[in-house]
Protein backbone atom coordinates (compact mmCIF):
# COMPACT_ATOMS: atom_id res chain seq x y z
CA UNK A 1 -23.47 -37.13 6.53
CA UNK A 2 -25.81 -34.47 5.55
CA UNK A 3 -28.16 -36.46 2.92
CA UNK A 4 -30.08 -33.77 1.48
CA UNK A 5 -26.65 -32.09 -0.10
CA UNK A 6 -25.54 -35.66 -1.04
CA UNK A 7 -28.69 -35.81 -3.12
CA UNK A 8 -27.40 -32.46 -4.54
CA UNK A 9 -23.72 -33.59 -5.40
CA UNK A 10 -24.65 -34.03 -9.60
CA UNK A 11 -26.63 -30.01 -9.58
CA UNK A 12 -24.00 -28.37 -7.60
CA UNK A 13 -21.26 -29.99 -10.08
CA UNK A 14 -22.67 -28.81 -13.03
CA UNK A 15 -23.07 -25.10 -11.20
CA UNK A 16 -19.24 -25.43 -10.22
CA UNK A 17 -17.77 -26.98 -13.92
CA UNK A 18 -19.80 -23.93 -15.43
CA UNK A 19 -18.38 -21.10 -13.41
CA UNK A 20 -15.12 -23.42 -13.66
CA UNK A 21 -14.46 -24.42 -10.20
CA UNK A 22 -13.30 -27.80 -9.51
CA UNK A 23 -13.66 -29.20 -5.87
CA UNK A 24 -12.62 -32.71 -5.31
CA UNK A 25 -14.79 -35.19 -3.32
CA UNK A 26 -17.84 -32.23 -3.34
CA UNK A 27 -19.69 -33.41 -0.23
CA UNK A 28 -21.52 -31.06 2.06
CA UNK A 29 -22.50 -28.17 0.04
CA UNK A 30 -26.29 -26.60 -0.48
CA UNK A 31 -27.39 -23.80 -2.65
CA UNK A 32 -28.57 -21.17 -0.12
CA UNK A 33 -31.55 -20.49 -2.25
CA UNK A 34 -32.91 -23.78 -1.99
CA UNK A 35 -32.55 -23.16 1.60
CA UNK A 36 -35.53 -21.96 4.65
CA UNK A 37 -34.82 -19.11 7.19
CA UNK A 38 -34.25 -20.32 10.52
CA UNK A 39 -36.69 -18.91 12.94
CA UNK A 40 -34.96 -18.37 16.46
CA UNK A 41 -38.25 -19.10 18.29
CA UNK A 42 -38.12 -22.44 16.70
CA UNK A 43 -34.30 -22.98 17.40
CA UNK A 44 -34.74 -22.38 20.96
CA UNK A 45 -38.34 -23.55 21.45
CA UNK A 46 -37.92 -26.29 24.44
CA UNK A 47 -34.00 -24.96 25.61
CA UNK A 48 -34.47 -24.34 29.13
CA UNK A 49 -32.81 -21.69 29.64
CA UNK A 50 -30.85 -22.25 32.79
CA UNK A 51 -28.96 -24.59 30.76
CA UNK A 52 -27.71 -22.47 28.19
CA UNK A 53 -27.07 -19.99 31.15
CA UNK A 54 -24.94 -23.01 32.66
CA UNK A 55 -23.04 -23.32 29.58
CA UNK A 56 -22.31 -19.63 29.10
CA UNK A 57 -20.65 -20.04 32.50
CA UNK A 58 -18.77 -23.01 31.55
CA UNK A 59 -15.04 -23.07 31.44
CA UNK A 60 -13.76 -23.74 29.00
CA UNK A 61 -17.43 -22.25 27.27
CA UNK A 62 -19.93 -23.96 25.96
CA UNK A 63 -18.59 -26.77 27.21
CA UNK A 64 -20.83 -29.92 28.80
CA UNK A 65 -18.44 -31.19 30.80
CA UNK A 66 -16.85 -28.25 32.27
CA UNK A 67 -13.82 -27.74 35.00
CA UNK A 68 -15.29 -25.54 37.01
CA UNK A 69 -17.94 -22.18 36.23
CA UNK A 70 -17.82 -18.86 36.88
CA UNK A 71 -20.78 -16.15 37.10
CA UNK A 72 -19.28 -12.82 36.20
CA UNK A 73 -19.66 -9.53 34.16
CA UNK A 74 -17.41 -11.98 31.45
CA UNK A 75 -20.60 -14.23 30.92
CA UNK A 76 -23.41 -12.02 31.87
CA UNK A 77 -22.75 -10.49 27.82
CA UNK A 78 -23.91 -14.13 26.22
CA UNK A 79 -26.56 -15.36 29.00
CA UNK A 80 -28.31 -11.54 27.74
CA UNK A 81 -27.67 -12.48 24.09
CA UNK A 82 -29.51 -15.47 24.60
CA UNK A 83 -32.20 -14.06 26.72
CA UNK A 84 -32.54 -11.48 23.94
CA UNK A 85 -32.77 -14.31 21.53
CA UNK A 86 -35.41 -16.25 23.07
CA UNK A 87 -37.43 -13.03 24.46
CA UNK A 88 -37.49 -10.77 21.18
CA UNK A 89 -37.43 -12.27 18.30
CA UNK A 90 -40.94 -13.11 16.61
């Protein structure tokens, strides 16, 4: 349960009654303004990488308990995404 848009629920009814949209059982949502930027240094501060290279090579993907894995031009794409991720971005 995500408590901080639970503690929402009675602002983002009174946004949705006034634009008249009617959701039943309104759980879950946050008003992206209220919300912070997610810094990718941050979200992947302490990953080793080897494991996210592990799971890129996963089959099925991203899987943590694969079959089997397989290192080929298929999952060199994401293992450089993420490198790219972790390396570049400030």
């Amino acid at each position: 349960m995500d408590l901080g848009a639970y503690a929402q629920i009675e602002k983002i009814e009174k946004i949705a009654k006034a634009n008249d949209i009617e959701v039943p059982r309104l759980r879950g949502y946050r008003l992206m303004k209220d919300e912070e930027k997610v810094n990718y240094i941050d979200l992947f501060d302490g990953i080793d990488i080897t494991c996210v290279e592990d799971l890129c090579e996963s089959v099925p993907f991203w899987s943590t308990k694969p079959y089997y894995w397989v290192s080929s031009s298929y999952t060199d794409y994401p293992k450089r995404f993420f490198w790219n991720i972790k390396i570049t971005n400030p």
